[in-house]
Protein backbone atom coordinates (compact mmCIF):
# COMPACT_ATOMS: atom_id res chain seq x y z
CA UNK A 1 8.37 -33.17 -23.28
CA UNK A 2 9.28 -36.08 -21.28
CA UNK A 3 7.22 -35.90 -17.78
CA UNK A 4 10.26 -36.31 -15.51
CA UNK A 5 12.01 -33.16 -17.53
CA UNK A 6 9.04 -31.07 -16.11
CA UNK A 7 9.95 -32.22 -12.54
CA UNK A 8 13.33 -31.82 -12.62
CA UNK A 9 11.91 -28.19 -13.53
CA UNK A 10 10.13 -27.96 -9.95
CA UNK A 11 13.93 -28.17 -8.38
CA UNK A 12 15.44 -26.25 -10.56
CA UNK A 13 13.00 -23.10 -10.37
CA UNK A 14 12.95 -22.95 -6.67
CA UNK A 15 16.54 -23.06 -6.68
CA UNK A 16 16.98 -20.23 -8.70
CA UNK A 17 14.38 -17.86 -6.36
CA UNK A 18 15.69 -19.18 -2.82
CA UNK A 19 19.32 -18.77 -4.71
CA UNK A 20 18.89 -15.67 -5.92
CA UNK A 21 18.38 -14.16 -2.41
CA UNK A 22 20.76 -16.48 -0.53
CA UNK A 23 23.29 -14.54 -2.66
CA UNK A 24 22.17 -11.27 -1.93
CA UNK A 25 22.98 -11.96 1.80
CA UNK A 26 25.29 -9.92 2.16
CA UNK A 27 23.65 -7.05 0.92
CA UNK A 28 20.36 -7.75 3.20
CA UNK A 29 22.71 -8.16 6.17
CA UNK A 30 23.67 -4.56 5.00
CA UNK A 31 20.20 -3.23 4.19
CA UNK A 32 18.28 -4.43 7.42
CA UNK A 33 21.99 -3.15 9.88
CA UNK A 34 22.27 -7.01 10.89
CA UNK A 35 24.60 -8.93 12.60
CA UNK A 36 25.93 -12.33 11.76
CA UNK A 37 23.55 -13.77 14.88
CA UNK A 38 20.96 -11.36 13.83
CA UNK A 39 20.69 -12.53 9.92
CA UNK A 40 21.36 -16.47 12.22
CA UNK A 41 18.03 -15.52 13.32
CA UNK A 42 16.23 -14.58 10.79
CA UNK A 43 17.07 -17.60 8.34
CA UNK A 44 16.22 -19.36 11.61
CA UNK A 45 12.27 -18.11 10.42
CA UNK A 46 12.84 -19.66 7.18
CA UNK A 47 13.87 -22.96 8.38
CA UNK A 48 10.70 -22.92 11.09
CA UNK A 49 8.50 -22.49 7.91
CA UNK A 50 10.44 -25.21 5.94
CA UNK A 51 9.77 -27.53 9.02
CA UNK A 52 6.25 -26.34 8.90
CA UNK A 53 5.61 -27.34 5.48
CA UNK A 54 6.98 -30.83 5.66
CA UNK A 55 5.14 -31.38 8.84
CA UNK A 56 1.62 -30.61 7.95
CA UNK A 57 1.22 -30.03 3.80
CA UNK A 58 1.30 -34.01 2.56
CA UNK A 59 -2.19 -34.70 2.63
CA UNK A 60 -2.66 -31.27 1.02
CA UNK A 61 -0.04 -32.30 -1.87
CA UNK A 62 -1.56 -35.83 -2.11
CA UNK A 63 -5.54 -34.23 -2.59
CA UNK A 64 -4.36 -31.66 -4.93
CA UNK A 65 -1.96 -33.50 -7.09
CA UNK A 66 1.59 -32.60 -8.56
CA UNK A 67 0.46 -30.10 -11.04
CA UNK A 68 -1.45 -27.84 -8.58
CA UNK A 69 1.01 -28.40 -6.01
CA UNK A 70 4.07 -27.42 -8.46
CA UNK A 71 1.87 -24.18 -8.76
CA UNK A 72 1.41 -23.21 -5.84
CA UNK A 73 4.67 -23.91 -4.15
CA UNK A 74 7.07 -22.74 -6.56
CA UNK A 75 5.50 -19.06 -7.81
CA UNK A 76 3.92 -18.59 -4.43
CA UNK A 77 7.59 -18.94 -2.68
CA UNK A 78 9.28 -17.05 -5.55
CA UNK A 79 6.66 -14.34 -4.78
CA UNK A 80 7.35 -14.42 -0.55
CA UNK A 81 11.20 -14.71 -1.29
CA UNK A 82 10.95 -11.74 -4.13
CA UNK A 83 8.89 -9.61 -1.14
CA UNK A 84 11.48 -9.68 0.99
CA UNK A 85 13.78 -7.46 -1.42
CA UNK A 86 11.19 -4.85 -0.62
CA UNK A 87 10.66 -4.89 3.18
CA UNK A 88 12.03 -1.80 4.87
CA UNK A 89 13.73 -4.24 8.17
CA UNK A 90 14.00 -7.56 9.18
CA UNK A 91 10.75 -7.64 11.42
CA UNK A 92 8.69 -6.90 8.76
CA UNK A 93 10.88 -9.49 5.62
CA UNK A 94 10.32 -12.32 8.46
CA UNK A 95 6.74 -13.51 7.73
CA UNK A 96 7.77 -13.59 4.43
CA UNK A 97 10.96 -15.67 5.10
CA UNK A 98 8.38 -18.07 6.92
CA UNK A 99 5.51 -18.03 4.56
CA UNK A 100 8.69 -18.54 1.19
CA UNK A 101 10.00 -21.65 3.86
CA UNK A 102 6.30 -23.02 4.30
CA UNK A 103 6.15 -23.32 0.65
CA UNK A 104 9.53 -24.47 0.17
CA UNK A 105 8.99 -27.55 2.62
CA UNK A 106 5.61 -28.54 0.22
CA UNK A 107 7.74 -28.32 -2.72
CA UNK A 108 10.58 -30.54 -1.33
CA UNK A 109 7.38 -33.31 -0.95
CA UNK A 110 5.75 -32.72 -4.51
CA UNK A 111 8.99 -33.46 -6.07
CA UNK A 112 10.73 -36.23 -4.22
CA UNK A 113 7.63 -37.54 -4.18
CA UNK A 114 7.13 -37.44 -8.07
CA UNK A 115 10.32 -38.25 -9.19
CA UNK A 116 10.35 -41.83 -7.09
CA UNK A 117 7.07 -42.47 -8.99
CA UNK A 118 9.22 -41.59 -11.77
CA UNK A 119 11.60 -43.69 -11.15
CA UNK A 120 9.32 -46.26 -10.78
CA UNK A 121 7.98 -46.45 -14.03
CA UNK A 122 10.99 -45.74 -15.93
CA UNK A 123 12.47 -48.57 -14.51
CA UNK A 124 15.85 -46.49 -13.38
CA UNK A 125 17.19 -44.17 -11.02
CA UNK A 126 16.77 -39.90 -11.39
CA UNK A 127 16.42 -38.75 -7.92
CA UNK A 128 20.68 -37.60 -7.85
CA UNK A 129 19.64 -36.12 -11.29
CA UNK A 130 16.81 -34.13 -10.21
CA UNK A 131 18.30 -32.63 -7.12
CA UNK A 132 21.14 -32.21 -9.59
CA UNK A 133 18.87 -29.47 -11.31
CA UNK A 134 18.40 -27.92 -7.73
CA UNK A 135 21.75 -27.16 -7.43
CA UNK A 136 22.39 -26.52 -11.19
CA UNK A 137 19.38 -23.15 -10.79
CA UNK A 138 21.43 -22.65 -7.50
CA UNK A 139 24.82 -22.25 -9.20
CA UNK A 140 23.04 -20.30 -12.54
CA UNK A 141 21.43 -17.31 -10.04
CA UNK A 142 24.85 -17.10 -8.04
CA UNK A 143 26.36 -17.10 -10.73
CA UNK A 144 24.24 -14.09 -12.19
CA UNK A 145 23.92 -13.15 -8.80
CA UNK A 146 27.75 -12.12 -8.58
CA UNK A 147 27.58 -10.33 -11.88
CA UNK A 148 24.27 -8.24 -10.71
CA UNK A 149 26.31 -7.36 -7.41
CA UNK A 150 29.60 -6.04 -9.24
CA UNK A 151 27.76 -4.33 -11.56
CA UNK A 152 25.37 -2.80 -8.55
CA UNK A 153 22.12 -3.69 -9.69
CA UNK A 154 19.72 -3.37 -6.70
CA UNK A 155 18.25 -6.42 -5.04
CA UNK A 156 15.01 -5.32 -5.95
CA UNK A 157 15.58 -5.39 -9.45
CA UNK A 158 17.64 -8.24 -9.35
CA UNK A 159 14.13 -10.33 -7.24
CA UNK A 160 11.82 -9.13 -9.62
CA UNK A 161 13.75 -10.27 -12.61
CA UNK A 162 13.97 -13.55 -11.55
CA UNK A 163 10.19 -13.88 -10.53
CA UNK A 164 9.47 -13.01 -13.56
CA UNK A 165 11.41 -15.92 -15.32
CA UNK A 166 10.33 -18.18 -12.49
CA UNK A 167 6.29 -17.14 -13.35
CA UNK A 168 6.71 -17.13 -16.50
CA UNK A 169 8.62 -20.60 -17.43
CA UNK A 170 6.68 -22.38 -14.78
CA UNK A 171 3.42 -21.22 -16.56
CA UNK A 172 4.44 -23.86 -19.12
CA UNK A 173 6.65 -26.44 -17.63
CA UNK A 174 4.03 -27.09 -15.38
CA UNK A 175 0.94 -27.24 -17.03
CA UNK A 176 1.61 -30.25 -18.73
CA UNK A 177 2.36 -32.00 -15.35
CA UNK A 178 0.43 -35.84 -15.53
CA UNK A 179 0.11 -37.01 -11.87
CA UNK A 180 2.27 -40.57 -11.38
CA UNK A 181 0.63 -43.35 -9.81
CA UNK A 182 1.86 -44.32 -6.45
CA UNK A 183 4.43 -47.68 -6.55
CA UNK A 184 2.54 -50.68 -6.07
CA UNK A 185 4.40 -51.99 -3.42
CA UNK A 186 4.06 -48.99 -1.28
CA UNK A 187 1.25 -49.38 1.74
CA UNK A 188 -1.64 -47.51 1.27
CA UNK A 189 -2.37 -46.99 4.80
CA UNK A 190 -4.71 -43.58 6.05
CA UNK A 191 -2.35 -40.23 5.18
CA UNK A 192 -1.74 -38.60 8.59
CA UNK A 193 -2.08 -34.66 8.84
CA UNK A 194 1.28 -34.92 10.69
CA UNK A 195 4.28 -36.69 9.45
CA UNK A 196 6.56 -38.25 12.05
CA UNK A 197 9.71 -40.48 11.28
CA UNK A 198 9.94 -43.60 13.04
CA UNK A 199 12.43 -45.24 14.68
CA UNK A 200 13.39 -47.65 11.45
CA UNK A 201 13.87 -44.57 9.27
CA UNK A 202 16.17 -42.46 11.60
CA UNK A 203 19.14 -43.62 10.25
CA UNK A 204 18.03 -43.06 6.79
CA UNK A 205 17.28 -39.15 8.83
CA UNK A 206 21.16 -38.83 9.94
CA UNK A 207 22.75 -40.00 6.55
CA UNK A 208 20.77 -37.64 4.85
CA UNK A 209 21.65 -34.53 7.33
CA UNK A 210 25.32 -34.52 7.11
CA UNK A 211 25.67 -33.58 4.11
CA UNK A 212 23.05 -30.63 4.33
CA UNK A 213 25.01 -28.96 7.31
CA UNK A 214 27.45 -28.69 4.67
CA UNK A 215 25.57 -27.84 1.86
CA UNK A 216 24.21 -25.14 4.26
CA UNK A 217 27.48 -23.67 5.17
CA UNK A 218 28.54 -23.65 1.80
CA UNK A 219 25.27 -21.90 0.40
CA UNK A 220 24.44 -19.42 3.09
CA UNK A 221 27.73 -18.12 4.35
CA UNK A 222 30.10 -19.04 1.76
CA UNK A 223 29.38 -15.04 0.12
CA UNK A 224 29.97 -13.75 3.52
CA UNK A 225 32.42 -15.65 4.41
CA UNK A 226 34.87 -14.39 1.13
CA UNK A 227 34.15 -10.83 2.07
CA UNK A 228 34.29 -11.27 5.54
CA UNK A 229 37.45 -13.24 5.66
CA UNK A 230 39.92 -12.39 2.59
CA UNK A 231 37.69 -8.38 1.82
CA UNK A 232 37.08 -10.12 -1.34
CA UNK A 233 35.22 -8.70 -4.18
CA UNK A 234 31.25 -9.05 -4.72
CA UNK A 235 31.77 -11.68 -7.55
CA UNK A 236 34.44 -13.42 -5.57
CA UNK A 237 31.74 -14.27 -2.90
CA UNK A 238 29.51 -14.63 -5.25
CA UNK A 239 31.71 -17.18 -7.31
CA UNK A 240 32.61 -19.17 -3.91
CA UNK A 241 27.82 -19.77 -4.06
CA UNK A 242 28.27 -20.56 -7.95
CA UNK A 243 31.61 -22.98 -7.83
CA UNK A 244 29.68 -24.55 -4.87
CA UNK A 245 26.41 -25.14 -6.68
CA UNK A 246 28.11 -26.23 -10.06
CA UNK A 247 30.26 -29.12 -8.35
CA UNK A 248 26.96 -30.00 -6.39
CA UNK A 249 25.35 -29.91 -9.69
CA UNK A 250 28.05 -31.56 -11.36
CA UNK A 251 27.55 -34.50 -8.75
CA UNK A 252 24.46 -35.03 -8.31
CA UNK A 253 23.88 -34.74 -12.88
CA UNK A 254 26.46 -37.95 -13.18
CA UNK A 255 26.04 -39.57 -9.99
CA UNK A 256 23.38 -42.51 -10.75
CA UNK A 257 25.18 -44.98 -13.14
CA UNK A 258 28.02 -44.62 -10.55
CA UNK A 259 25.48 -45.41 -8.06
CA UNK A 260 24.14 -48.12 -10.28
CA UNK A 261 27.49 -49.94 -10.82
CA UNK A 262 28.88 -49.40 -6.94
CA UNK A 263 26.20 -49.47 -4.85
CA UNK A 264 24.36 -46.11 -2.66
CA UNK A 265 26.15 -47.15 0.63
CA UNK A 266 30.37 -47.20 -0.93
CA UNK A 267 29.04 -43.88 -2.73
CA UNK A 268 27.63 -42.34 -0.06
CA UNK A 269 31.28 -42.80 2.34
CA UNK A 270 33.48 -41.51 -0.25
CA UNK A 271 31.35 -38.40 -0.58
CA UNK A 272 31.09 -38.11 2.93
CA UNK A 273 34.79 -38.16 3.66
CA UNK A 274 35.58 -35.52 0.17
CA UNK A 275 32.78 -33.27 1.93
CA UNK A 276 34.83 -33.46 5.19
CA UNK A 277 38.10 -32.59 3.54
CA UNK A 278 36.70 -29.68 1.66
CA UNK A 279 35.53 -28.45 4.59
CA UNK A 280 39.02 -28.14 6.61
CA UNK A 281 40.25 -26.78 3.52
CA UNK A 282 38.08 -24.01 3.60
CA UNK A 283 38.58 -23.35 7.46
CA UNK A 284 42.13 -23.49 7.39
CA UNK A 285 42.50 -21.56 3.91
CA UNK A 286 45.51 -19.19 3.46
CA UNK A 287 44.33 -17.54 0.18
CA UNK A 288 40.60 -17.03 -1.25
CA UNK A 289 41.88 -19.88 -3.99
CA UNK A 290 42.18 -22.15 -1.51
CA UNK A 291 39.06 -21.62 -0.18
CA UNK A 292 37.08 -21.91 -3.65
CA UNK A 293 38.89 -25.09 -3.97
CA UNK A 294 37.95 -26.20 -0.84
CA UNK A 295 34.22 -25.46 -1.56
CA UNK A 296 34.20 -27.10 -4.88
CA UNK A 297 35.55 -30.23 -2.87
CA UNK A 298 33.03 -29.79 -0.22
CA UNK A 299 30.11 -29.37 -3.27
CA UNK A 300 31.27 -32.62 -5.00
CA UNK A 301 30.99 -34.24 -1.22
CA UNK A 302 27.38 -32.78 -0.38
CA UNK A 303 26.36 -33.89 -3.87
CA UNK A 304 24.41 -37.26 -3.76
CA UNK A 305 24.20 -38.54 -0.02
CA UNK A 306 21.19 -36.72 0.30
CA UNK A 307 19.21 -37.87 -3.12
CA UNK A 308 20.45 -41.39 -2.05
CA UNK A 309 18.31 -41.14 1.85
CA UNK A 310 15.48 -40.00 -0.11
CA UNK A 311 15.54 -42.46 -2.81
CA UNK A 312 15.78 -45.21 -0.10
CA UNK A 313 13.22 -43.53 2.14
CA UNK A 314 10.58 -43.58 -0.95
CA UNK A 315 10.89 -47.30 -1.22
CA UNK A 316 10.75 -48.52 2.02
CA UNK A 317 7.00 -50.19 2.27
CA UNK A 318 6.13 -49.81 5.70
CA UNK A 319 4.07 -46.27 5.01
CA UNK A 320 2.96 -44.28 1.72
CA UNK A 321 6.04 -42.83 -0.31
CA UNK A 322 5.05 -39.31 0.93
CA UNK A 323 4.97 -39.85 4.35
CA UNK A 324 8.59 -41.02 4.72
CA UNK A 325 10.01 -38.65 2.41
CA UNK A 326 8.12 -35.76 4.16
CA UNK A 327 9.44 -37.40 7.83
CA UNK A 328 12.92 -37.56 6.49
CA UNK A 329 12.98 -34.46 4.91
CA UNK A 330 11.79 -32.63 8.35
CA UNK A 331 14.98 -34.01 9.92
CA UNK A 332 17.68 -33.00 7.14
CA UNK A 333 15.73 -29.98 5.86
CA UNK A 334 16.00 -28.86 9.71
CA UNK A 335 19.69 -29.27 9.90
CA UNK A 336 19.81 -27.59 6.06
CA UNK A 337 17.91 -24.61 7.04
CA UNK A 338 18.30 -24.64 10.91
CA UNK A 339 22.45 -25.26 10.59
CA UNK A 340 23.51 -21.98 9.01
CA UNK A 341 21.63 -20.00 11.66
CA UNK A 342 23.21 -21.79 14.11
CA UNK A 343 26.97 -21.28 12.33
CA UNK A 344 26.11 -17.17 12.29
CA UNK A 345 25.53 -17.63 16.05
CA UNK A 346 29.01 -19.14 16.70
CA UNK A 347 30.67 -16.92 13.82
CA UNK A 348 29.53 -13.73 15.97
CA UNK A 349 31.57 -14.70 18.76
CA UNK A 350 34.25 -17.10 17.06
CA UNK A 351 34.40 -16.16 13.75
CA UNK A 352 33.29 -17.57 10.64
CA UNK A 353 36.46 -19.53 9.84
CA UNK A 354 35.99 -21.52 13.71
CA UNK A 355 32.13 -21.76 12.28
CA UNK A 356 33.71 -23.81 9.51
């Protein structure tokens, strides 16, 4: 198997733990008696562990490799996010929200990280391709997801069942991992146990958050928001998380050769402005139809802009590959994780649709 197949695996497994209990929101909302601010705050734990592990795990990921790394950040988050199923409140599923986001921030590393080196060697771009198989595991579990809810399979069940796949098909896509060289244009200055962005690489930091307030909306609330809004049917939200992730998917899977033949920055304003549209289609939505068609827009918008800030971020020359990507990825993985908390917040006294 190609090498860059089995890293496009690391995205797509940890998409399909994290998605698998995104979509069971709703039901954890009900479980642990939470309201919309509550459940803010408790995702709010996640994203402090996600800002945790891009902060402090690169020169952990750059000792140990990305076959060790793949390891240990995508079964041991699977496990945290799979524990949570089984916690009897909120209190005690919050350490393992922030030990699943710890590991989730080292994984987002490990792979950019990897697939530039990738790219590097083969000459061509994969980076929109392999977050496209993020969002492709997100929009397969929500998918499932929205089946498992109709037909009232317990989130238990439902988190163990997908460990299990998780354990066992990243038993063999990742032990045949080979570690990439680093590019040879990149500096090889001293690895810092803290990763900062500079000044030079902020903008690189905004371009790459916009979309993932979005993408946030859209795969957090976008469940709760059908039920909440229209009284909608389990799969309905569900199918709002799984139309989301597929046009993401869709995206980011075709996006390079149109990258390739128009250049990252025209690319990167037209999905900006369809991932603006979809989004006041979806807050101003009459009917849920609307409202999955304004999420689909919105997913097609969120799809590439981020790939493209980390593909730019990789080559800059200035520090190692896995410093930048870990400093830009603690600025949009903030906003990504630390944006739907704040959108439950303002839901709980606006409403979701004024959230939108």
């Amino acid at each position: 198997m190609k090498q860059h197949y089995r890293i496009f695996y690391i995205q797509f497994s940890v998409a399909l733990s994290l998605g698998a209990l995104i979509s069971r929101m709703p039901d954890l909302q009900t479980k642990f008696g939470l309201s919309e601010g509550q459940l803010g705050l408790l995702l709010a734990v996640m994203s402090a562990g996600v800002l945790c592990g891009l902060t402090f795990s690169v020169p952990s990921i750059e000792r140990y490799g990305a076959r060790l790394s793949a390891f240990v950040t995508v079964m041991g988050a699977s496990t945290f996010f799979a524990l949570v199923a089984f916690m009897p409140s909120a209190l005690a599923a919050a350490p393992c929200f922030f030990a699943g986001g710890i590991l989730t921030g080292a994984f987002e590393i490990n792979a950019n990280v990897e697939t530039d080196r990738r790219e590097a060697l083969l000459g061509r771009r994969i980076m929109s391709r392999a977050h496209g198989m993020w969002s492709l595991g997100f929009g397969v579990t929500a998918l499932l997801a929205a089946g498992l809810r109709q037909a009232d399979v317990s989130i238990q069940l439902h988190m163990v069942m997908v460990l299990l796949v998780v354990v066992t098909t990243g038993a063999y896509m990742f032990s045949g991992i080979e570690n990439a060289p680093a590019r040879v244009e990149t500096s090889d200055a001293a690895v810092p146990k803290i990763t900062l962005p500079t000044i030079e690489l902020l903008p690189l930091c905004l371009i790459g958050a916009a979309p993932l307030l979005a993408e946030g909306a859209g795969v957090d609330w976008s469940a709760i928001y059908m039920r909440d809004v229209f009284d909608t049917e389990p799969f309905v939200g569900g199918l709002a998380v799984a139309l989301f992730s597929f046009t993401i998917a869709a995206g980011r899977l075709g996006m390079d050769p149109v990258v390739d033949r128009f250049s990252p920055r025209a690319v990167a304003l037209s999905l900006l402005s369809a991932a603006s549209i979809g989004l006041v289609i979806v807050a101003a939505a009459p009917h849920p139809i609307m409202a999955l068609i304004g999420f689909c827009l919105m997913g097609l918008g969120c799809s590439s802009v981020y790939p493209l800030a980390i593909s730019a971020a990789a080559r800059r020359t200035d520090r190692p590959a896995s410093i930048n990507v870990a400093a830009l990825g603690q600025t949009t993985f903030v906003v990504f994780f630390a944006g739907p908390p704040l959108l439950g917040f303002i839901a709980e006294h606006a409403g979701l649709r004024f959230s939108y």
